[in-house]
Protein backbone atom coordinates (compact mmCIF):
# COMPACT_ATOMS: atom_id res chain seq x y z
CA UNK A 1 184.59 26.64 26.53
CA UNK A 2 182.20 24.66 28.13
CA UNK A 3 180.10 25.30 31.17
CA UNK A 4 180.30 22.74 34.28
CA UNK A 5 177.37 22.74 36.75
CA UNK A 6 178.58 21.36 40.08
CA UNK A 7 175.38 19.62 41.69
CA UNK A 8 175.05 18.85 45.28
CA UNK A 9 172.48 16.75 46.67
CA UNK A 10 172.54 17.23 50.13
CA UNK A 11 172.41 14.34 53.22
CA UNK A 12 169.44 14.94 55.59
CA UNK A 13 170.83 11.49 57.68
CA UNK A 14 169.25 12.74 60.61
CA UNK A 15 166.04 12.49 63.04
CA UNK A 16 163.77 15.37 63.71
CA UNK A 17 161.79 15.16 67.25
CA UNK A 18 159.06 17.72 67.46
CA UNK A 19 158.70 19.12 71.43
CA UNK A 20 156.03 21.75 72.18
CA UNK A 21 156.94 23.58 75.78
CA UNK A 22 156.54 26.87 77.00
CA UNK A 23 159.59 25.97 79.15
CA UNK A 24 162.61 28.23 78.92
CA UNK A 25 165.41 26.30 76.86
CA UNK A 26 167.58 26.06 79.73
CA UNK A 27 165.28 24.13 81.79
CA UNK A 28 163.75 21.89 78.95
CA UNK A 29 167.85 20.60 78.34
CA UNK A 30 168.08 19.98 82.29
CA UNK A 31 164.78 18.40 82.32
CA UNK A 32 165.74 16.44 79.04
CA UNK A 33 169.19 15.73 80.60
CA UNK A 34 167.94 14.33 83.89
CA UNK A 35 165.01 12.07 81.79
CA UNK A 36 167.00 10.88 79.70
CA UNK A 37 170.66 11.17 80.92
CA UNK A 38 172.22 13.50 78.59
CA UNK A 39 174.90 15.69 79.23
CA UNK A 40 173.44 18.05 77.10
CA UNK A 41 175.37 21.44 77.13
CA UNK A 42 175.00 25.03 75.44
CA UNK A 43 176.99 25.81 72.89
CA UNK A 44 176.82 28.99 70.72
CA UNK A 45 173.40 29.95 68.70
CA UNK A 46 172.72 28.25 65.86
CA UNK A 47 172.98 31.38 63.52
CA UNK A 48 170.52 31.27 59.95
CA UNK A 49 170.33 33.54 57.29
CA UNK A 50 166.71 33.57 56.01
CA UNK A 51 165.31 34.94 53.39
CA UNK A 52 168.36 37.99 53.94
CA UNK A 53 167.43 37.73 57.51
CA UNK A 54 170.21 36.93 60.08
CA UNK A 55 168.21 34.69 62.81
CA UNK A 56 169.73 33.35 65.87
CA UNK A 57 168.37 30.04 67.79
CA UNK A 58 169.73 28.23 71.07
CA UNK A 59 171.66 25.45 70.38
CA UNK A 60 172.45 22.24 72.78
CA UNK A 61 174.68 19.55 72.25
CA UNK A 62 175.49 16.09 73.77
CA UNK A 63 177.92 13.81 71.59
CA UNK A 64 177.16 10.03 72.76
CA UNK A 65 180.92 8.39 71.81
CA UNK A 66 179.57 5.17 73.12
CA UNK A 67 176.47 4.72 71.10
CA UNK A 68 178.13 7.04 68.28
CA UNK A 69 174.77 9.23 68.24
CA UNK A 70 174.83 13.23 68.27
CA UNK A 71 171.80 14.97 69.89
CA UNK A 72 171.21 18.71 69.48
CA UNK A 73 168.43 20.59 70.67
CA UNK A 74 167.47 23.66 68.79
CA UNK A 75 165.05 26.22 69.87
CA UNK A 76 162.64 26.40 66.97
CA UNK A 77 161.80 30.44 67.43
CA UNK A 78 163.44 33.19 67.81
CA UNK A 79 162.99 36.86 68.00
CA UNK A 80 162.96 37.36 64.24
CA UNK A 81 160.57 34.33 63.02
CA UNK A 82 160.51 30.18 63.07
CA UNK A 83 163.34 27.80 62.12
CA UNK A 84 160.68 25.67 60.31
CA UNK A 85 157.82 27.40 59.47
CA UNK A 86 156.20 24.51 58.64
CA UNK A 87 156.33 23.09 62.03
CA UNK A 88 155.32 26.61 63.61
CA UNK A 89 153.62 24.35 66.74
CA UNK A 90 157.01 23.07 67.77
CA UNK A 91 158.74 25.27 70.16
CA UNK A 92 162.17 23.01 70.11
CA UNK A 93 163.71 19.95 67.69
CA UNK A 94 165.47 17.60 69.46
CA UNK A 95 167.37 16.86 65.91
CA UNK A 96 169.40 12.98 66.43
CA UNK A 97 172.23 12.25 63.85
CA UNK A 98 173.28 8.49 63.60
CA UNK A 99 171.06 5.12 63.66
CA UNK A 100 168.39 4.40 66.59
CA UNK A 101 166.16 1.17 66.45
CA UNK A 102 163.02 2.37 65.84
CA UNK A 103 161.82 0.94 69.22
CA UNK A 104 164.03 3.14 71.11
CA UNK A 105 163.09 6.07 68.88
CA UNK A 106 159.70 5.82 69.91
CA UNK A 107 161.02 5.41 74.10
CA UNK A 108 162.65 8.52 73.72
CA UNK A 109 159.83 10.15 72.21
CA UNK A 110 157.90 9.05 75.12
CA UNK A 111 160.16 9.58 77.86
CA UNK A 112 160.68 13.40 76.60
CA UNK A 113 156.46 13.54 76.34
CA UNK A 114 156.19 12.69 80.07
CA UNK A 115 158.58 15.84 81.54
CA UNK A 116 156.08 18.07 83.26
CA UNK A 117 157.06 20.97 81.29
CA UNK A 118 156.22 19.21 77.67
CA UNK A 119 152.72 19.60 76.04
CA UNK A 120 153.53 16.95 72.95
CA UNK A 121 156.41 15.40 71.47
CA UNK A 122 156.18 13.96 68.01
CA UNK A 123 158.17 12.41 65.11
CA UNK A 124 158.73 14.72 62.14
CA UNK A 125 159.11 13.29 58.87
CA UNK A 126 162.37 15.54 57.42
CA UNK A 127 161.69 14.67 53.58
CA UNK A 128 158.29 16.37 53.96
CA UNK A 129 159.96 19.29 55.19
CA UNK A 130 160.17 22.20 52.49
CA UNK A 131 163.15 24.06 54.90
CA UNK A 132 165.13 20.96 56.08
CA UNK A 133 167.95 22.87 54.81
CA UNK A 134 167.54 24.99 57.46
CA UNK A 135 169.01 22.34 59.71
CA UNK A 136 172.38 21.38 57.70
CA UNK A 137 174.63 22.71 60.04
């Protein structure tokens, strides 16, 4: 009998934002909230196995119905090693699922870079990524 080989090519349709803080992730989600009026909430950690590694990273949510975007903030360290190793200098991803003009892309990328508690804020290009799988969730 023949052998089938089910191949899935997986659907990175999403926006990675790069934010380096030494804020707690509590207080970068109620600075990001007030900046950019969110409603961005806590929901439970974002739970990775990694190389046979269980890892465990904060997790924030705020579903825009109206604009029919999803925004998640994900702490991008934990006590166990990085989410992305190859974006070790980011401390959080503001990751942003459904289609943004590039325009106001870039305002929110600025808007985020000028709360007090932000160092940087960046774009990051997912299909350079080599662990982008690491945020299917």
């Amino acid at each position: 009998m023949a052998k089938l080989t089910l191949e899935v090519e997986e659907d990175y349709d999403f926006e990675l934002v790069g934010i380096c803080s030494h804020a707690k992730d509590y207080r970068l989600s109620w600075e990001i909230n007030n900046v950019l009026e969110f409603d961005l909430e806590k929901g439970e950690n974002y739970e990775i196995n990694i190389k046979g590694d269980n890892q465990s990273y904060s997790f924030f949510s705020f579903i825009d119905d109206e604009n029919h975007l999803e925004y998640y903030l994900i702490n991008n360290r934990c006590s166990k090693g990085v989410l992305i190793p190859e974006e070790k200098k980011s401390d959080y991803f503001l990751l942003i699922r459904g289609i943004r003009r590039g325009e106001e892309k870039e305002e929110l990328i600025n808007k985020i870079g000028e709360i007090k508690n932000v160092l940087t804020t960046y774009e990051v290009e997912v299909d350079q990524l080599k662990s982008k799988s690491n945020l299917l969730f």
